[in-house]
C-alpha atoms as a PDB file:
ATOM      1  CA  UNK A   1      25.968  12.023 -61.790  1.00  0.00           C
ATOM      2  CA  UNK A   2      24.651   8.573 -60.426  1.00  0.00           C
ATOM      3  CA  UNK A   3      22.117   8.869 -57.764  1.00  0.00           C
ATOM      4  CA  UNK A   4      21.191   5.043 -57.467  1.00  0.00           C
ATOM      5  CA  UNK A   5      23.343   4.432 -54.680  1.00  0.00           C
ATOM      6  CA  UNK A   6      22.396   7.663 -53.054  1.00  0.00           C
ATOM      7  CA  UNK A   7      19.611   7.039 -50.176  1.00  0.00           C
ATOM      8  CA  UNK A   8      17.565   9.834 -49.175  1.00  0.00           C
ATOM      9  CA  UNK A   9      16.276   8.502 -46.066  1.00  0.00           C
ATOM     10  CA  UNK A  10      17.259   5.402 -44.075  1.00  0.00           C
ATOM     11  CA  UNK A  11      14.651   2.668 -43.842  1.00  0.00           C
ATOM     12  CA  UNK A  12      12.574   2.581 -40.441  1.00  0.00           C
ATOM     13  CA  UNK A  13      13.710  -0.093 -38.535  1.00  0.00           C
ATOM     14  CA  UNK A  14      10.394  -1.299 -36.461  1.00  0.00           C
ATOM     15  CA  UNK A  15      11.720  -3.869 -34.384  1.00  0.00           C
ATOM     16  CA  UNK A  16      13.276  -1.441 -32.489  1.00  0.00           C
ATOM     17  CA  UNK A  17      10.036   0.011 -31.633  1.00  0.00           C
ATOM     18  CA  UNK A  18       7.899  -2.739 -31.958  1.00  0.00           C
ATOM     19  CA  UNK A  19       6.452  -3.493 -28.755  1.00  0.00           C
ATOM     20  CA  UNK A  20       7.809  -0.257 -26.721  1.00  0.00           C
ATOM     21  CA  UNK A  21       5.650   1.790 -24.419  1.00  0.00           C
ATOM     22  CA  UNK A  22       5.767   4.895 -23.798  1.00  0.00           C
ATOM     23  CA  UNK A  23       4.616   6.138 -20.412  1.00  0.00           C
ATOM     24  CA  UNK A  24       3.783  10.145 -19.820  1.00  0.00           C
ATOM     25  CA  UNK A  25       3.327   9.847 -16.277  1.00  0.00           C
ATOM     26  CA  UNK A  26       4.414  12.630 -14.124  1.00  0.00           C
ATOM     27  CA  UNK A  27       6.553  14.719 -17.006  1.00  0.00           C
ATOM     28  CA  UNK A  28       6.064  18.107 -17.187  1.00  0.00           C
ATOM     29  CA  UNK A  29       4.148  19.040 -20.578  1.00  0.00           C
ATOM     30  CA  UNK A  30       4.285  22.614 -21.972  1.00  0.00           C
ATOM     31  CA  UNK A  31       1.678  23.436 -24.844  1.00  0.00           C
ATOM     32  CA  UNK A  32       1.614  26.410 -27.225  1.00  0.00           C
ATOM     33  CA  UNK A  33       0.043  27.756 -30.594  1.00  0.00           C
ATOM     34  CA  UNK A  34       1.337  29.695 -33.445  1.00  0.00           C
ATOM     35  CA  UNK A  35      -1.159  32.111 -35.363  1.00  0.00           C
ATOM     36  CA  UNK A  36      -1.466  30.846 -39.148  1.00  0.00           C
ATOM     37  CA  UNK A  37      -2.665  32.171 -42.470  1.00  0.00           C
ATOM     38  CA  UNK A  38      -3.234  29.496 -44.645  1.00  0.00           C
ATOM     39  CA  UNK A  39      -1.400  27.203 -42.637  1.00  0.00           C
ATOM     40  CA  UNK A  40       1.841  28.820 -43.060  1.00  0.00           C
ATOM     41  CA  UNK A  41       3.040  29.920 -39.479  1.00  0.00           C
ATOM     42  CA  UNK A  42       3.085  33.966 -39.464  1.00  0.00           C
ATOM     43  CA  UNK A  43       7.162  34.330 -38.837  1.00  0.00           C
ATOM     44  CA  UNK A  44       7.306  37.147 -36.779  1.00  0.00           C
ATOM     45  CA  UNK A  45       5.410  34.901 -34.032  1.00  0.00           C
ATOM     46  CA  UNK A  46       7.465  32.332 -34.181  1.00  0.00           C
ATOM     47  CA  UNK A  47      10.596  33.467 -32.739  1.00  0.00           C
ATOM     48  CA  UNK A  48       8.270  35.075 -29.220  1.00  0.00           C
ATOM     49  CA  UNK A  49       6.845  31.822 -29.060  1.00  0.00           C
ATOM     50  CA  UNK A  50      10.093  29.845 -29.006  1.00  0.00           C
ATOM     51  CA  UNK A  51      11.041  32.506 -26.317  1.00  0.00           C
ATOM     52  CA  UNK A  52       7.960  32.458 -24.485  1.00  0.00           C
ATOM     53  CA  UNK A  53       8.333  28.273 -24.333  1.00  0.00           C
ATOM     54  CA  UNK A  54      11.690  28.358 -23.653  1.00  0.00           C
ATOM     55  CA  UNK A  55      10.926  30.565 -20.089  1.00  0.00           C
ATOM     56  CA  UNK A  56       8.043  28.404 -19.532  1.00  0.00           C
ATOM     57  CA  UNK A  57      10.467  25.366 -19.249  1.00  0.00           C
ATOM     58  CA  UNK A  58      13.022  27.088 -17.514  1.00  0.00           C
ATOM     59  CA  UNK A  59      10.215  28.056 -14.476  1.00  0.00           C
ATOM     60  CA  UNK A  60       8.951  24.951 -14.584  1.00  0.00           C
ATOM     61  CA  UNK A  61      11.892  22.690 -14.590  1.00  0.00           C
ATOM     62  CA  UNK A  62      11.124  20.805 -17.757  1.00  0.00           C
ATOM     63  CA  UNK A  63      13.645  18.828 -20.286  1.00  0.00           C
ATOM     64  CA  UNK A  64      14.270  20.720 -22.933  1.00  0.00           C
ATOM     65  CA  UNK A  65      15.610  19.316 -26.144  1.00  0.00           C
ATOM     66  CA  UNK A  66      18.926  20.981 -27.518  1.00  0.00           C
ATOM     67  CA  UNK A  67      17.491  22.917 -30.805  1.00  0.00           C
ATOM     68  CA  UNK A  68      19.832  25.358 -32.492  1.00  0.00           C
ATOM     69  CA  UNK A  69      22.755  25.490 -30.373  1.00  0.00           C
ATOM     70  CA  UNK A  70      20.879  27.332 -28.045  1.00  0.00           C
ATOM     71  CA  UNK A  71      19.707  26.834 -24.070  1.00  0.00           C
END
């Protein structure tokens, strides 16, 4: 099997962010933590906390990004 034309990830392209500003003004910002044990996330938290963010955008009006097939 040849893997030498295989590419893993594509290369960055910075020019297209070269120069760019971002500007946070006035967007809504939701924040959360997720307990850890040796920095692995403890699981059963993970899905409540995706819940409880997920409410906390809805109330507040905030973009949410599509993740899972689920809104």
């Amino acid at each position: 099997m040849e893997t030498d034309d295989l590419e893993c990830c594509p290369e960055l392209n910075v020019e297209k962010w070269d120069h760019k500003t971002v500007v946070w003004e006035n967007k809504k910002f939701i924040r959360e933590t997720i307990p850890t044990f040796f920095h692995i996330p403890f699981y059963p938290m993970i899905g409540k906390k995706m819940m409880k963010l997920h409410t906390a955008a809805l109330k507040s009006e905030a973009t949410i990004p599509v993740l899972f097939g689920w809104r």
